[in-house]
Structure formats: C-alpha cells, structure tokens
N, C-alpha and C. Protein backbone atom coordinates (compact mmCIF):
# COMPACT_ATOMS: atom_id res chain seq x y z
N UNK A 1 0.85 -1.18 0.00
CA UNK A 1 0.00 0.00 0.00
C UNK A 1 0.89 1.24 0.00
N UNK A 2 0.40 1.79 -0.82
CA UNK A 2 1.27 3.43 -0.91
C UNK A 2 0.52 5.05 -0.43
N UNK A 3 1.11 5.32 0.22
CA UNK A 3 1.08 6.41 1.31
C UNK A 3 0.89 7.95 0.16
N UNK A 4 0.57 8.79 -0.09
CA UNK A 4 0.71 10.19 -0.24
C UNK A 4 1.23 10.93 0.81
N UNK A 5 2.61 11.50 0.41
CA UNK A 5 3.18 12.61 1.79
C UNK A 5 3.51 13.62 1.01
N UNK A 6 3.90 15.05 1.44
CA UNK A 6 4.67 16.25 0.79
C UNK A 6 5.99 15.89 1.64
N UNK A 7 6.81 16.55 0.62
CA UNK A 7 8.47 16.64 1.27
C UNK A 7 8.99 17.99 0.52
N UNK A 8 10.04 18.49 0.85
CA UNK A 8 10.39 19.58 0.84
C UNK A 8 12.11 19.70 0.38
N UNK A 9 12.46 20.35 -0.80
CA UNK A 9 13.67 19.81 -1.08
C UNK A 9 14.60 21.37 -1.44
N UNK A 10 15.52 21.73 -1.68
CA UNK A 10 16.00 22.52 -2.03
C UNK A 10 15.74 22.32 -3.64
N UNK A 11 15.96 24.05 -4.06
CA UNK A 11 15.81 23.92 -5.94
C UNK A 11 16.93 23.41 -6.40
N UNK A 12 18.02 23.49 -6.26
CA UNK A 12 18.99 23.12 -6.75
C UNK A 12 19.13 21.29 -6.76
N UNK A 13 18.50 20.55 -5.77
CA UNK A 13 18.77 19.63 -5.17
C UNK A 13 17.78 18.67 -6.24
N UNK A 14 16.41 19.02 -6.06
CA UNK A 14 15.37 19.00 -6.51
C UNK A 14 15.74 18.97 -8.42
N UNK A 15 15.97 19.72 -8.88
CA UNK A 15 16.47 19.88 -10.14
C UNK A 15 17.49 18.41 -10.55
N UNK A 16 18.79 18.52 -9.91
CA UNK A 16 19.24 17.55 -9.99
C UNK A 16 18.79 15.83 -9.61
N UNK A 17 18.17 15.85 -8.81
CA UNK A 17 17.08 14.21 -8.74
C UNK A 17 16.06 14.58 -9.84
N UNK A 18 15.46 15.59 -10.06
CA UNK A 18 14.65 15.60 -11.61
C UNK A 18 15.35 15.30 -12.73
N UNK A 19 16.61 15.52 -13.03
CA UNK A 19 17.48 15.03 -14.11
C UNK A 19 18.04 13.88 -14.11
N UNK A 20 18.42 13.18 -13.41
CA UNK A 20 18.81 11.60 -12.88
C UNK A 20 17.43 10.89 -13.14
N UNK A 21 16.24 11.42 -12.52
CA UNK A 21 15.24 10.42 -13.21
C UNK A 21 14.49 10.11 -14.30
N UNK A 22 14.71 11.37 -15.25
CA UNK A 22 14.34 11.58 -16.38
C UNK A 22 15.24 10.76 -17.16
N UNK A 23 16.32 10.38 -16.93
CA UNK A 23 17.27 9.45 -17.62
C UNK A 23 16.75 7.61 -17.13
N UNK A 24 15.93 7.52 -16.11
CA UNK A 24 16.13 6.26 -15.73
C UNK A 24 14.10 5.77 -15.45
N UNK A 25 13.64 6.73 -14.80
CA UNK A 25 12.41 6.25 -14.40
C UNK A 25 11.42 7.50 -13.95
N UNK A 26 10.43 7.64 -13.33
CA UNK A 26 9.49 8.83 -12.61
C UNK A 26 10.51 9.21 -11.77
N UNK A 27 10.01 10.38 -11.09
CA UNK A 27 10.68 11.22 -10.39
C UNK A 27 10.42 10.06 -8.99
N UNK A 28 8.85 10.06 -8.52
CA UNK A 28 8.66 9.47 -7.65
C UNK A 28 9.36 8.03 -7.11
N UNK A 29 8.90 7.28 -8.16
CA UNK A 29 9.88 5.90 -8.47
C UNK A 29 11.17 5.80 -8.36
N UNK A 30 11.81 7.12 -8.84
CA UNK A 30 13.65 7.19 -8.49
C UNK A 30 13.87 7.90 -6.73
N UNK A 31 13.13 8.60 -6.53
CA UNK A 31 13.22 8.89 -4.87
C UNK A 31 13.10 7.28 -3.99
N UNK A 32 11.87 6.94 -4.57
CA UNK A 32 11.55 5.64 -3.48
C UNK A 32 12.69 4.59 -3.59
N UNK A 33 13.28 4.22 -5.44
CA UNK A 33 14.19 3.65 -5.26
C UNK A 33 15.73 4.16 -4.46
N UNK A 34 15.71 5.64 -4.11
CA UNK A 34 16.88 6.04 -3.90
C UNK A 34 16.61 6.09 -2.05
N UNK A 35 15.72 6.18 -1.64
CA UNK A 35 15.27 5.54 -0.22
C UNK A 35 15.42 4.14 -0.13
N UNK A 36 15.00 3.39 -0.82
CA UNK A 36 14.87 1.74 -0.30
C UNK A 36 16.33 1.31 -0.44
N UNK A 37 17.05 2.39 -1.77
CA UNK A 37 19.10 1.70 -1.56
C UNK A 37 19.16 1.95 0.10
N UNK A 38 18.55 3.70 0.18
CA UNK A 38 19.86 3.80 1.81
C UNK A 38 19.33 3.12 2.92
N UNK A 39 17.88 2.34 3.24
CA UNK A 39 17.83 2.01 4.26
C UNK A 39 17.39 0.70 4.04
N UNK A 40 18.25 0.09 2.58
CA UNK A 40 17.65 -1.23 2.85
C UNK A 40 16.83 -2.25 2.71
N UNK A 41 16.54 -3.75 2.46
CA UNK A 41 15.20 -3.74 2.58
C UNK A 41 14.66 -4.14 3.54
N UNK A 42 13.17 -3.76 3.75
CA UNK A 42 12.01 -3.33 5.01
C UNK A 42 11.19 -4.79 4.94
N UNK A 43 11.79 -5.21 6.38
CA UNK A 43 11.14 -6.87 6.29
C UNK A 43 10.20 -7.26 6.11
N UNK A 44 9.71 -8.08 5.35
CA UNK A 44 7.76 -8.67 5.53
C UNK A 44 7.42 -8.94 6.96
N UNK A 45 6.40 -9.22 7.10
CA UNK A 45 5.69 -9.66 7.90
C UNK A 45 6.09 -11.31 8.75
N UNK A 46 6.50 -11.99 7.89
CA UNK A 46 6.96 -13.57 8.32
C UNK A 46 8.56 -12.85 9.08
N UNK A 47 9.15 -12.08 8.10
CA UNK A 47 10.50 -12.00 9.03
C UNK A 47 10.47 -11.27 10.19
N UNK A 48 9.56 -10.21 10.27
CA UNK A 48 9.16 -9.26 11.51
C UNK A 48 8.86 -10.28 12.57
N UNK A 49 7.61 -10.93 12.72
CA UNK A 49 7.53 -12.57 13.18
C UNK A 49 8.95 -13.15 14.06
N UNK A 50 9.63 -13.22 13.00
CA UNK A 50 11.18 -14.40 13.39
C UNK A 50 11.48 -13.35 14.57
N UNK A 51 11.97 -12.34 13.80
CA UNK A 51 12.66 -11.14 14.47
C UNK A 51 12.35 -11.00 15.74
N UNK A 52 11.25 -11.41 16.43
CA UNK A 52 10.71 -10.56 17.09
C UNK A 52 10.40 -12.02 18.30
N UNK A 53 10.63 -13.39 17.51
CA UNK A 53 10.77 -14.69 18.28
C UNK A 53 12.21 -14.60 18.90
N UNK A 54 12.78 -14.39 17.63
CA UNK A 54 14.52 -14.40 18.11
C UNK A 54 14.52 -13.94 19.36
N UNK A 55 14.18 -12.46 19.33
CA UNK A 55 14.68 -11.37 20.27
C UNK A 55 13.75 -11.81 21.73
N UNK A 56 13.04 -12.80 21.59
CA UNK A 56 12.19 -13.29 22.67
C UNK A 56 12.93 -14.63 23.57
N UNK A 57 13.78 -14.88 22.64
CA UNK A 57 14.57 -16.31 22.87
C UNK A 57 13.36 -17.73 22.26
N UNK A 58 12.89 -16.99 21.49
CA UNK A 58 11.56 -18.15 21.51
C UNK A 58 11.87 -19.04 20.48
N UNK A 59 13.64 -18.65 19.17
CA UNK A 59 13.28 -19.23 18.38
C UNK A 59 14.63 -19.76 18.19
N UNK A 60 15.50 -20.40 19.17
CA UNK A 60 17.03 -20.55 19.34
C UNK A 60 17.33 -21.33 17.96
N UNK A 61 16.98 -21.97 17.50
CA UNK A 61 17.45 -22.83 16.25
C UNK A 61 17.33 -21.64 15.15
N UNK A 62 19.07 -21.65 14.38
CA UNK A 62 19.42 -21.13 13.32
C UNK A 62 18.62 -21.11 12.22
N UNK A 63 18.51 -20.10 11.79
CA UNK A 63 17.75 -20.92 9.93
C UNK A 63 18.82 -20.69 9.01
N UNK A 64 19.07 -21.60 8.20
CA UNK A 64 20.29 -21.48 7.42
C UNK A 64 19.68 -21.42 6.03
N UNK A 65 17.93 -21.49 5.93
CA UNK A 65 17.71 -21.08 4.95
C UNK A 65 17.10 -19.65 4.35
N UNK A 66 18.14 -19.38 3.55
CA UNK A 66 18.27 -17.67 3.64
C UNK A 66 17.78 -17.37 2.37
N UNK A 67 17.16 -18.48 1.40
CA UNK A 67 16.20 -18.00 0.17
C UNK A 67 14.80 -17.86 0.33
C-alpha cells in the first residue's frame, strides 16, 4: 500500500534528482528507489515474526535457509 506525503527539497537539489530520473524512471519511483538503496530492505511480515521470536529467545534454532 502506498502512502501520499509532501516533502520539501531545495531547488537546486530538486532539479538535480529531476534530471537523474528523467534518464532512468518517474521522479517518484527514483526517490523511493533512492530511499529503499539507503535504508535497505524493510522486512515482511513472516520475518518481523522471526525477528521478534529471536529477540524473545523463543526461536534458538538457526535458519540457514536464507532464500
């Protein structure tokens, strides 16, 4: 599900991410992709789950399957 927010950028700044995406994709689409590089990717729901067994001690056995 996708959110509507305003953000606020300098012109100069702004200009230059408008020219980088005009070469590659939407403006919007190159921000979100240039957010999801710096922080990553944002776990589903099954790994939030693990995460959150781990950190409980609830789920001591390794998973070594990482596909």
């Amino acid at each position: 599900m996708k959110v509507q927010t305003a953000l606020r950028f300098g012109k100069k700044l702004l200009e230059l991410v408008k020219e980088n995406a005009a070469e590659k994709r939407s403006l919007n689409n190159y921000i979100e992709y240039l957010l999801y590089h710096e922080v990553r990717e944002i776990p589903n729901s099954e790994t939030e789950k693990a995460i959150a067994e781990t950190r409980k001690g609830e789920n001591p056995e390794p998973n070594t399957d990482l596909d």
